[in-house]
Protein backbone atom coordinates (compact mmCIF):
# COMPACT_ATOMS: atom_id res chain seq x y z
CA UNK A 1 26.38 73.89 62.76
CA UNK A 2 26.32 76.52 59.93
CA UNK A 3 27.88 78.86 62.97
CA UNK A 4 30.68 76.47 63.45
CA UNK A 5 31.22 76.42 60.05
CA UNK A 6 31.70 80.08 59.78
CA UNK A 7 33.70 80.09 62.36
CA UNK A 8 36.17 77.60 61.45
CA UNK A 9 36.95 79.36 58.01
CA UNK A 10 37.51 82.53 59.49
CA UNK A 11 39.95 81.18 61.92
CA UNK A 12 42.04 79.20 58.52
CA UNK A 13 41.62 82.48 56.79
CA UNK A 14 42.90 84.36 60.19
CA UNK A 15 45.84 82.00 60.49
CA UNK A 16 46.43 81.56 56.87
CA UNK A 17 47.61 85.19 57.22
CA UNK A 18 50.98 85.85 58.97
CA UNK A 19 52.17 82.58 56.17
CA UNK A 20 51.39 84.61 53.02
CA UNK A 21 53.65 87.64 54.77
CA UNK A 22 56.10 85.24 55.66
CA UNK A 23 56.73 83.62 52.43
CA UNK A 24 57.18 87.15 50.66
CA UNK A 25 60.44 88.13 48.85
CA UNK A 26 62.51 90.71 50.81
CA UNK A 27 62.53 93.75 48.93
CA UNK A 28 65.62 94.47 46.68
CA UNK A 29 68.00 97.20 47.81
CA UNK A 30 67.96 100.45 45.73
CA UNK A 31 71.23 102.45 45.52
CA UNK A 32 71.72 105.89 45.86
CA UNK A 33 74.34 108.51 44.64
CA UNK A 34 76.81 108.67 47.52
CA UNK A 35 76.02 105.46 49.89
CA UNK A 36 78.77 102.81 50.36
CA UNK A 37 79.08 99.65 48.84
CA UNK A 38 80.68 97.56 50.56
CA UNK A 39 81.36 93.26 49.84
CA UNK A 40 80.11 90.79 51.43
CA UNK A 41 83.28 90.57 53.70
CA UNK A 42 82.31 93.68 55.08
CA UNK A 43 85.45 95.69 53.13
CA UNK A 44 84.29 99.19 52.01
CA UNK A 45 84.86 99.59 47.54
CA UNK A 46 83.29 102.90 47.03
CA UNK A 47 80.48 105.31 46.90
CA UNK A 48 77.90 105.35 44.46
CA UNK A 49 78.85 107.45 41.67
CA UNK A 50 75.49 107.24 39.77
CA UNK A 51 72.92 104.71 39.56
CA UNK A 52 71.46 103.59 36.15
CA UNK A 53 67.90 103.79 34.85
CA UNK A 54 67.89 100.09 35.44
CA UNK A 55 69.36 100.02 39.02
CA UNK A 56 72.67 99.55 38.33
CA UNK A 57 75.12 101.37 40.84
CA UNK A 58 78.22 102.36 39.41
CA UNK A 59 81.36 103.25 40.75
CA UNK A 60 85.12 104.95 40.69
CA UNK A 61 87.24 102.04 41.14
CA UNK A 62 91.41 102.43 40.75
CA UNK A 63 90.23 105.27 38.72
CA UNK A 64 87.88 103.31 36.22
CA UNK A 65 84.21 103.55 36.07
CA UNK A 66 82.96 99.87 37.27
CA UNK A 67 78.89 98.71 36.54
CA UNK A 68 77.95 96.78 39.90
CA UNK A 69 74.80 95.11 38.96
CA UNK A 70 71.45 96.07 40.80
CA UNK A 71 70.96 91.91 40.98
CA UNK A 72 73.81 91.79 42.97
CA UNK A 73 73.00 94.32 45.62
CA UNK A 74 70.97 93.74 48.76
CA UNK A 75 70.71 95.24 52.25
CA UNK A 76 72.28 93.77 54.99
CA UNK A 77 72.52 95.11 58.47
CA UNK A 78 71.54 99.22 56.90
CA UNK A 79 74.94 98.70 54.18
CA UNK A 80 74.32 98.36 50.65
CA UNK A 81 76.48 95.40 50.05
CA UNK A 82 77.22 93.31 46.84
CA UNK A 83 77.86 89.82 46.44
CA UNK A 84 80.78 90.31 44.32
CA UNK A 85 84.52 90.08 45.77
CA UNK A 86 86.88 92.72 45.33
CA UNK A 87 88.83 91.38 42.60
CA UNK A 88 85.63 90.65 40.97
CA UNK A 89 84.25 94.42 40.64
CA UNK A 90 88.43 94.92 39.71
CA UNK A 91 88.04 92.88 36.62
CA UNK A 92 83.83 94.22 35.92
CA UNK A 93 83.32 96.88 33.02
């Protein structure tokens, strides 16, 4: 009994597992000095200028320096791609 017993937990703890990895957040995307941002459309704003000290990526945009918030980035098919729209990141500071 005491073998069964054994047994038994280590098979909830064994499939308990693969649902812990599952649940996880996926990992933020980090910008880098010259990759592509590009919207969620898929249109292409601009390379990274410079990234901030908190994550921020900023970029040239109609000749203005525009902030593009690191909470607004993710990774989606290998492009670093924001959430805002074009005219959005037009109107950011």
């Amino acid at each position: 009994m005491r073998k069964f017993l054994v047994a038994a937990t280590a098979a909830l703890f064994v499939a308990g597992a693969p649902a812990v990895v599952v649940a996880q957040a996926p990992a933020a995307a980090v910008a880098s000095q010259g990759k592509m941002i590009y919207t969620s459309t898929g249109q292409r704003l601009a390379p990274v200028y410079r990234v901030t000290g908190t994550g921020d990526a900023q970029i040239i945009h109609n000749g203005k320096l525009v902030t593009i918030p690191a909470s607004t980035l993710s990774d989606v098919d290998g492009k670093l791609t924001t959430s805002l729209s074009r005219k959005e990141v037009g109107q950011a500071r």
